[in-house]
PDB file of N, CA and C in Angstrom:
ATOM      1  N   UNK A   1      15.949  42.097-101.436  1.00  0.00           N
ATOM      2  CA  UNK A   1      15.519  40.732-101.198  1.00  0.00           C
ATOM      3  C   UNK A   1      14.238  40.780-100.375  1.00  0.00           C
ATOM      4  N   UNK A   2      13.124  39.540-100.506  1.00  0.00           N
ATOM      5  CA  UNK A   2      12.007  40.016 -99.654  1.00  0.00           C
ATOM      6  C   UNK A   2      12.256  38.449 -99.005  1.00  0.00           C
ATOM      7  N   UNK A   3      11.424  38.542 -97.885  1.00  0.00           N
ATOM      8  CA  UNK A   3      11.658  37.716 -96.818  1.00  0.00           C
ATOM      9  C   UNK A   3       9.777  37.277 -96.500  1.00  0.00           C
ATOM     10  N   UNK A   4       9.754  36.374 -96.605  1.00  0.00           N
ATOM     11  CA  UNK A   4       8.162  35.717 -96.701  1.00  0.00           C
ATOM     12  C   UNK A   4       8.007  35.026 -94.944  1.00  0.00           C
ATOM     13  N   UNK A   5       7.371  35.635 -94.405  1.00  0.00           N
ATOM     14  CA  UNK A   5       7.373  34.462 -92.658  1.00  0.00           C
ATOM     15  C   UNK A   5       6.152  33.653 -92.905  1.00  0.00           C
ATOM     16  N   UNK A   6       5.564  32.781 -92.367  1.00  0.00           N
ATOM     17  CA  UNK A   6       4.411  31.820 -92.377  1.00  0.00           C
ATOM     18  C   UNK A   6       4.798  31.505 -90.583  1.00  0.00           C
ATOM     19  N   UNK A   7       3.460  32.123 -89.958  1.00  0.00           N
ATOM     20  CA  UNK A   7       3.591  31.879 -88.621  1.00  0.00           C
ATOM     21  C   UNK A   7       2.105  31.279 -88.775  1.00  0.00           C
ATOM     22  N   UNK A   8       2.212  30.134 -87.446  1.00  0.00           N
ATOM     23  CA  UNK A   8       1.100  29.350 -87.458  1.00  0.00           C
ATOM     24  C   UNK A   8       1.146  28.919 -86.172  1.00  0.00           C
ATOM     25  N   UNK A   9      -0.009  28.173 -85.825  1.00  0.00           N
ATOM     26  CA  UNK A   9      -0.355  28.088 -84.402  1.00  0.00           C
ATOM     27  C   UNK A   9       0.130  26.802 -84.122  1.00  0.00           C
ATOM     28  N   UNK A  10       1.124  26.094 -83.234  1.00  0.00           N
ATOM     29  CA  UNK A  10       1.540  24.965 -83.319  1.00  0.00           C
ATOM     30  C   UNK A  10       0.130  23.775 -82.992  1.00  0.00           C
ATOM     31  N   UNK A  11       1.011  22.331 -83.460  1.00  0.00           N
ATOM     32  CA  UNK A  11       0.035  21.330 -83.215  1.00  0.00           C
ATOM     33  C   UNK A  11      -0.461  21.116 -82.076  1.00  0.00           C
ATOM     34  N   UNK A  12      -1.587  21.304 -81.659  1.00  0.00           N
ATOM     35  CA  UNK A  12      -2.141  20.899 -80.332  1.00  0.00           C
ATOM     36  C   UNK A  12      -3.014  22.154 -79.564  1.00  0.00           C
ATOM     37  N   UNK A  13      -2.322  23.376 -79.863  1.00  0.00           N
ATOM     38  CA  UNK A  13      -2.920  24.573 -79.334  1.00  0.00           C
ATOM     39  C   UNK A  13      -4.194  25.227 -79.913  1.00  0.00           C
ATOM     40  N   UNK A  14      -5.172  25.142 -79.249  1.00  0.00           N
ATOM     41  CA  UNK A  14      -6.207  25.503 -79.411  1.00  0.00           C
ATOM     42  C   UNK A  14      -6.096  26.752 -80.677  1.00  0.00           C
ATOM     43  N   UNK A  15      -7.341  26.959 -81.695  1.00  0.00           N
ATOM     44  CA  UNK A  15      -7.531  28.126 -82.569  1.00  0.00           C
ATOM     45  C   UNK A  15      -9.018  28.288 -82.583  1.00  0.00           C
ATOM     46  N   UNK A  16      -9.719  29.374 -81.747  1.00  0.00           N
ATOM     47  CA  UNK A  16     -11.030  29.488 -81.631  1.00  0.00           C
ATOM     48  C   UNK A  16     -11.520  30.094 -82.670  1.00  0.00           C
ATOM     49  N   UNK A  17     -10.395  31.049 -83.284  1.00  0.00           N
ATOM     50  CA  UNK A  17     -10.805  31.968 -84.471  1.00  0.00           C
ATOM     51  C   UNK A  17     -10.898  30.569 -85.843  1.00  0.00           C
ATOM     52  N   UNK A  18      -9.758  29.709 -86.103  1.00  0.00           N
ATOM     53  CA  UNK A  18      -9.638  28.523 -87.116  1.00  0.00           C
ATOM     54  C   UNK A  18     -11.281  27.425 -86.875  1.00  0.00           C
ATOM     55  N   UNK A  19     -11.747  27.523 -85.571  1.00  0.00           N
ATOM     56  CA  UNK A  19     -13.284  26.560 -85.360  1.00  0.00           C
ATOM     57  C   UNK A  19     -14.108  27.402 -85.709  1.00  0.00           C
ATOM     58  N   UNK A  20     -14.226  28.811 -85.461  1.00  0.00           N
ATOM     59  CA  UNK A  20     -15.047  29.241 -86.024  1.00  0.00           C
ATOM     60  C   UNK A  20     -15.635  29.493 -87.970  1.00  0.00           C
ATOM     61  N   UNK A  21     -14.361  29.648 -88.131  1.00  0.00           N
ATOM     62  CA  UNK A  21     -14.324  29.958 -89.656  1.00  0.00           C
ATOM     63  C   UNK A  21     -14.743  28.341 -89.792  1.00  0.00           C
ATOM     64  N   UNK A  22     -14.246  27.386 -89.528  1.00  0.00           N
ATOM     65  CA  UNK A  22     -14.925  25.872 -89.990  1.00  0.00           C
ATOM     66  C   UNK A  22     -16.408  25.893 -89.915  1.00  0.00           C
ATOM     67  N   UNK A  23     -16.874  26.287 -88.278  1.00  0.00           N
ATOM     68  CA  UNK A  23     -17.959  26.025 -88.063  1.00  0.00           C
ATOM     69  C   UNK A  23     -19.068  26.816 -88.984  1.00  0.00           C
ATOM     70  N   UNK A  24     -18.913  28.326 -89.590  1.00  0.00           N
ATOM     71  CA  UNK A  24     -19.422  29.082 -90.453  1.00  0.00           C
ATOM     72  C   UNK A  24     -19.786  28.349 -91.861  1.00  0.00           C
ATOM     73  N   UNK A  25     -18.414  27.672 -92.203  1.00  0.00           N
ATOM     74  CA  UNK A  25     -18.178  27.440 -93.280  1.00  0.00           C
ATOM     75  C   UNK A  25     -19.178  25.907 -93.574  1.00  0.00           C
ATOM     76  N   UNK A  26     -19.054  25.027 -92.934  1.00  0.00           N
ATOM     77  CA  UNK A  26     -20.038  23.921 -92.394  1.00  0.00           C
ATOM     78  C   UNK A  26     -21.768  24.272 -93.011  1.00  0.00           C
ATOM     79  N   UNK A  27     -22.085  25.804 -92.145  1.00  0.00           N
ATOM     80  CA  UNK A  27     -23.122  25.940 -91.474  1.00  0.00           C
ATOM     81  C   UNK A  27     -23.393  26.874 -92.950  1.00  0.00           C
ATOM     82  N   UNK A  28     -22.671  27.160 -94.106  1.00  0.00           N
ATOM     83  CA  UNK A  28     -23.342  27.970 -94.861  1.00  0.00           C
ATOM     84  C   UNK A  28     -23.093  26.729 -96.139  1.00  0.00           C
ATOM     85  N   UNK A  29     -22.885  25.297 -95.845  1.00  0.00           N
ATOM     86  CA  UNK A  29     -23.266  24.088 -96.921  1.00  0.00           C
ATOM     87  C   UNK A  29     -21.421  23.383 -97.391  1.00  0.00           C
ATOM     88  N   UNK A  30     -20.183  23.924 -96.431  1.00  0.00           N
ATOM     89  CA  UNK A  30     -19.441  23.705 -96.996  1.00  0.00           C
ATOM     90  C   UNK A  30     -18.784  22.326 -96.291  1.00  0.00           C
ATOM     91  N   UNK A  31     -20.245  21.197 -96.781  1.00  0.00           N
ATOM     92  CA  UNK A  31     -19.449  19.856 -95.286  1.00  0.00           C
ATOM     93  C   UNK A  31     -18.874  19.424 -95.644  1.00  0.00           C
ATOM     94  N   UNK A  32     -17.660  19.866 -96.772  1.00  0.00           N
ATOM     95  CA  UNK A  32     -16.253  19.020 -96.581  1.00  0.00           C
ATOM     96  C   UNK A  32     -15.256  19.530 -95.481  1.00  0.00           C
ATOM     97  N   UNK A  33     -15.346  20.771 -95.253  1.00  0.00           N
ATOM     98  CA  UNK A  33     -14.716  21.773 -94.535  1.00  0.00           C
ATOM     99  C   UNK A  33     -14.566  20.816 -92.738  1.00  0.00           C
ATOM    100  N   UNK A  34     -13.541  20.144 -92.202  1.00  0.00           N
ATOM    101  CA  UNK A  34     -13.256  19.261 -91.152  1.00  0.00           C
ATOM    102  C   UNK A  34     -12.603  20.158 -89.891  1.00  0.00           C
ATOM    103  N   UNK A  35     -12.039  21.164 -90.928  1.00  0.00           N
ATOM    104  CA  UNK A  35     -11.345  22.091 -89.929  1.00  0.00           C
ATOM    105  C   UNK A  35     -10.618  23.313 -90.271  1.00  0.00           C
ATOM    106  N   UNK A  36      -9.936  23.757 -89.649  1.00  0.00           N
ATOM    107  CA  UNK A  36      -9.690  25.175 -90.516  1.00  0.00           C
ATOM    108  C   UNK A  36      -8.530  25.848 -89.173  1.00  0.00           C
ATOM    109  N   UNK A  37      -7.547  26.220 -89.656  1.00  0.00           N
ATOM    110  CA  UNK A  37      -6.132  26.660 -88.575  1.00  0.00           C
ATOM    111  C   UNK A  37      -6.139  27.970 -88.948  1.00  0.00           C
ATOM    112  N   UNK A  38      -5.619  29.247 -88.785  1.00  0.00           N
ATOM    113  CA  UNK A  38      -5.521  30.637 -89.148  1.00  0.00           C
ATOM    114  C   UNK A  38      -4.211  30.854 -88.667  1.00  0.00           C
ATOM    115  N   UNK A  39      -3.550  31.628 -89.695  1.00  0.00           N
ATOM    116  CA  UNK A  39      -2.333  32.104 -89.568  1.00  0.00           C
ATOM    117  C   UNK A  39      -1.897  33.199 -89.775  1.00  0.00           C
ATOM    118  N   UNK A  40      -0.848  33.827 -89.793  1.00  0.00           N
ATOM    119  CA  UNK A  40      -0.213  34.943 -90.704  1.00  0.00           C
ATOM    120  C   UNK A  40       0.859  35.266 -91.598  1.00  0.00           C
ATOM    121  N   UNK A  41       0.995  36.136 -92.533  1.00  0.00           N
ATOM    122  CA  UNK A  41       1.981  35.656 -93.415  1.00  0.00           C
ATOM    123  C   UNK A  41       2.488  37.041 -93.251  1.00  0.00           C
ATOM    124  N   UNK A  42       4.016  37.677 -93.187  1.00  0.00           N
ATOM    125  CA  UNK A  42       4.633  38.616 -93.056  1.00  0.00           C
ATOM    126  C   UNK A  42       5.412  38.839 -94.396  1.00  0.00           C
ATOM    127  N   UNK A  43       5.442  40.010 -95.420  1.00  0.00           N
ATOM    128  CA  UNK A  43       6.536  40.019 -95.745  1.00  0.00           C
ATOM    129  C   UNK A  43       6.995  40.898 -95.635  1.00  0.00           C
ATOM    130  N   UNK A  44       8.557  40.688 -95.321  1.00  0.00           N
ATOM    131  CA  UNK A  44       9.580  42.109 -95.470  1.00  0.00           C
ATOM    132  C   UNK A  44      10.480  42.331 -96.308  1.00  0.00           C
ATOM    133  N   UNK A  45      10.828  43.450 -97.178  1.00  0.00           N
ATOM    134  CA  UNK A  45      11.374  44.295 -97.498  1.00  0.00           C
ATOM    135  C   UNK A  45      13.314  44.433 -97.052  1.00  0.00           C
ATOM    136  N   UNK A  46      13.834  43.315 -97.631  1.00  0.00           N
ATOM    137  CA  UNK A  46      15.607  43.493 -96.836  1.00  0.00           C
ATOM    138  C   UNK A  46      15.942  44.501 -97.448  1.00  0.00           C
ATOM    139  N   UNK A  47      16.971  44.903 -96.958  1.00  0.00           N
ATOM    140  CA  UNK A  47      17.852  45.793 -97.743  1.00  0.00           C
ATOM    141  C   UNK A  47      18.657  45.337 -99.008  1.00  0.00           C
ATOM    142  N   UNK A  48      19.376  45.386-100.338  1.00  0.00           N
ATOM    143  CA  UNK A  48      19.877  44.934-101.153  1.00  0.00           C
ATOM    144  C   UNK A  48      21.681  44.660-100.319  1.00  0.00           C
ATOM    145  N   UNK A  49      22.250  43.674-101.023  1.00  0.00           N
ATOM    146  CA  UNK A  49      23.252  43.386-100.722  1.00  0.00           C
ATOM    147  C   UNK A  49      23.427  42.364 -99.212  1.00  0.00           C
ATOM    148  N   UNK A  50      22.849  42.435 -98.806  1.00  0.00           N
ATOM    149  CA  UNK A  50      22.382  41.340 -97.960  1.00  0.00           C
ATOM    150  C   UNK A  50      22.859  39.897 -98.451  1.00  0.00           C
ATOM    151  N   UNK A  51      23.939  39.070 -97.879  1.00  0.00           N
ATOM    152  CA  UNK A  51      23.892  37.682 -97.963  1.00  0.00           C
ATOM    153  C   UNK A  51      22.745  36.791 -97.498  1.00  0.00           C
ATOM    154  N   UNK A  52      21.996  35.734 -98.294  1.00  0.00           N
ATOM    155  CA  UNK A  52      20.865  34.719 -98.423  1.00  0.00           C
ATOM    156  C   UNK A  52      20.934  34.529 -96.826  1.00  0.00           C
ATOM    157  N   UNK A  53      22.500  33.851 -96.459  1.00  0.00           N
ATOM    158  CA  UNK A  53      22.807  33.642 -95.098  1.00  0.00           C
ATOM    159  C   UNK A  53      22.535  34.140 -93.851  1.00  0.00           C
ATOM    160  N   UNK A  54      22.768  35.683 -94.116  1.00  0.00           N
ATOM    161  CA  UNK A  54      22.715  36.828 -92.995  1.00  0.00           C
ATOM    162  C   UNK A  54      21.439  37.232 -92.888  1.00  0.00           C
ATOM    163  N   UNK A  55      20.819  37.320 -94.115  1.00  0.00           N
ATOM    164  CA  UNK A  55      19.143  37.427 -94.333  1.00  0.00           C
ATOM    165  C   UNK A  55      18.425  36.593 -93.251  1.00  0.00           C
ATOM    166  N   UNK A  56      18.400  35.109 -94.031  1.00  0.00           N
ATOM    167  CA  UNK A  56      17.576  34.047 -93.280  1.00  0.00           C
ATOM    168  C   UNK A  56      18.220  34.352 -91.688  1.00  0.00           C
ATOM    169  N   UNK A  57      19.355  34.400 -91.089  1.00  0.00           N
ATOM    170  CA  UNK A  57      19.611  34.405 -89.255  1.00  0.00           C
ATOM    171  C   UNK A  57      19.214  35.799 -89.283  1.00  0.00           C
ATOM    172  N   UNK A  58      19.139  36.801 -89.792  1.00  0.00           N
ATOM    173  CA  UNK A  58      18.703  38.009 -89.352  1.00  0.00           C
ATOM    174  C   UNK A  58      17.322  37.466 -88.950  1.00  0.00           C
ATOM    175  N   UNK A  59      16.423  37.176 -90.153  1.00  0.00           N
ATOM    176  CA  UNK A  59      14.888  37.133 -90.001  1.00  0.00           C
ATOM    177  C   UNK A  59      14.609  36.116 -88.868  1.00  0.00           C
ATOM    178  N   UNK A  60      15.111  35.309 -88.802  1.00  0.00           N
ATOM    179  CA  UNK A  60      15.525  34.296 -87.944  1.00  0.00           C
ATOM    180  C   UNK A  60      15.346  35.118 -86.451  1.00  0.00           C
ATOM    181  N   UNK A  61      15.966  35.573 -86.198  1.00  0.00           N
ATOM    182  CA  UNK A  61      16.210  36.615 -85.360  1.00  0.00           C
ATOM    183  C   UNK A  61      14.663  37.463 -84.766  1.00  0.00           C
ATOM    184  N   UNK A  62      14.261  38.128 -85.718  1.00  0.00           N
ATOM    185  CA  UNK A  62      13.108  38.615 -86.175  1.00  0.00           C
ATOM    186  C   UNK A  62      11.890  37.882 -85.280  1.00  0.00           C
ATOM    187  N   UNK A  63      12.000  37.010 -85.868  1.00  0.00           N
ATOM    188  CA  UNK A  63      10.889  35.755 -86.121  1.00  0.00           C
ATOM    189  C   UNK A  63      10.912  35.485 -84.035  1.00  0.00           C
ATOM    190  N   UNK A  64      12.045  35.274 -83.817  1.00  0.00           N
ATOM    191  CA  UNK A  64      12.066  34.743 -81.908  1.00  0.00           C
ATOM    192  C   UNK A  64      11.943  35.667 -81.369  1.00  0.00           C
ATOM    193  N   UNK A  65      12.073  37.345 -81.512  1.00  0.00           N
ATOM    194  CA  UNK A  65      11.957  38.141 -80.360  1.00  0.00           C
ATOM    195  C   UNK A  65      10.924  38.999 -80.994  1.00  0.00           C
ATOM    196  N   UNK A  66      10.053  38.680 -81.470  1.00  0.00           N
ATOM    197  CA  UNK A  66       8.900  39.493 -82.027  1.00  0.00           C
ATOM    198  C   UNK A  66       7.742  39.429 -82.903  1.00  0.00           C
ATOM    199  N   UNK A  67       8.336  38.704 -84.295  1.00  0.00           N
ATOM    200  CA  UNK A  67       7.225  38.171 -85.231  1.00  0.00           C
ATOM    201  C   UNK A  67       6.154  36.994 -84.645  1.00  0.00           C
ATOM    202  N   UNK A  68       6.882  36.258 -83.808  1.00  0.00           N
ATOM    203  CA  UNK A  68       5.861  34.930 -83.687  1.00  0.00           C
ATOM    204  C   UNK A  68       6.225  34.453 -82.296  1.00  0.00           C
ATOM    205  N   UNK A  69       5.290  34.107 -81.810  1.00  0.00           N
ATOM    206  CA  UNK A  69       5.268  33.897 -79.938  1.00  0.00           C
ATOM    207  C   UNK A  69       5.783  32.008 -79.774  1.00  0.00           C
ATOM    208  N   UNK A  70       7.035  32.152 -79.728  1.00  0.00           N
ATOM    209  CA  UNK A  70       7.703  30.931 -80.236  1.00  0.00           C
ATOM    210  C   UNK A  70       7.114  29.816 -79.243  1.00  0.00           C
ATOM    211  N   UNK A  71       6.571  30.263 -78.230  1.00  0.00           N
ATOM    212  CA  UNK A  71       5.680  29.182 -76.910  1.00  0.00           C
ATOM    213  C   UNK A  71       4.462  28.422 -77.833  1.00  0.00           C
ATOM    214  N   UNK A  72       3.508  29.170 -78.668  1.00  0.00           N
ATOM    215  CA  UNK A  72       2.819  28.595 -78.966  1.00  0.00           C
ATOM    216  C   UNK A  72       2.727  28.480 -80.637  1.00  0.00           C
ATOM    217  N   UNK A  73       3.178  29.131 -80.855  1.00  0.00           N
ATOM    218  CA  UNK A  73       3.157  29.453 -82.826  1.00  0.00           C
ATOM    219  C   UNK A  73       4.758  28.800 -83.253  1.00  0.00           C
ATOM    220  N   UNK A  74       4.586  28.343 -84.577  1.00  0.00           N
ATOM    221  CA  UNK A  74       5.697  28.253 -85.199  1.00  0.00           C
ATOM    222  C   UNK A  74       5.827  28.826 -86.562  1.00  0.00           C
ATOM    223  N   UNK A  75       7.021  28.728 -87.363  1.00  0.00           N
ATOM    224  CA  UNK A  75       7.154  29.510 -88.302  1.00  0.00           C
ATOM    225  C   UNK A  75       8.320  29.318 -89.598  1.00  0.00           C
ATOM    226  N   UNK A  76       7.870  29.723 -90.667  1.00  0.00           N
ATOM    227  CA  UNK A  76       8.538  29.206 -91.621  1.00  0.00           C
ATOM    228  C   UNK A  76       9.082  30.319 -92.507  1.00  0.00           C
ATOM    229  N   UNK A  77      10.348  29.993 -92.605  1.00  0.00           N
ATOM    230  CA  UNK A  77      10.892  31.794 -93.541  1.00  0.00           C
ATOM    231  C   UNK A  77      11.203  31.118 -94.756  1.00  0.00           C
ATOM    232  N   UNK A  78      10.676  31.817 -96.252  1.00  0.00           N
ATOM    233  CA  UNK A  78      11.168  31.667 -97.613  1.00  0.00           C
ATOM    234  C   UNK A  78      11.815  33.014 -97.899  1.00  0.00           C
ATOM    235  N   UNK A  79      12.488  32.633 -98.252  1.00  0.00           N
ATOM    236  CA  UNK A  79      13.378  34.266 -98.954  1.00  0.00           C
ATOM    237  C   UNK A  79      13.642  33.528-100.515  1.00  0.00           C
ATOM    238  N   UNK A  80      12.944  35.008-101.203  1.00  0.00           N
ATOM    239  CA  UNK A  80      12.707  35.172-102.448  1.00  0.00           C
ATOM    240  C   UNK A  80      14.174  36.250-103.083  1.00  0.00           C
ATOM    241  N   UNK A  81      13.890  36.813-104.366  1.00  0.00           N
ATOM    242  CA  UNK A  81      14.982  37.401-105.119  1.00  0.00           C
ATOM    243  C   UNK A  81      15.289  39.136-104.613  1.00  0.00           C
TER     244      UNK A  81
END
């Protein structure tokens, strides 16, 4: 089973790296470009036989003591086949 994370910077917290890529993007003709957030996308590799259940609270798991700095980022798990 693979396990998809989408960690992102929550609403409100500054992204100097997400203004910059806008401001580039602006500055090389792209003025629809208003803004721009940066994230990361993880995937992992479960082991087979794994319940959907035990998967998602495992990654779950994952996700609060390591993948994503739960103070300022948040995060979204899809689990695929």
């Amino acid at each position: 089973m693979k396990a998809t994370v989408h960690v992102a910077l929550k609403t409100g917290v500054l992204d100097p790296q997400g203004k910059a890529v806008a401001d580039t993007l602006a500055r090389m003709g792209y003025k629809e470009v208003k803004g721009a957030r940066i994230g990361k996308v993880i995937e992992l590799d479960l082991a087979d036989g794994l319940s959907r259940e035990a998967a998602e609270a495992h990654v779950k798991e994952m996700c609060e003591k390591l993948l994503a700095n739960t103070v300022i980022e948040s995060y979204r798990i899809d689990l695929g086949a």
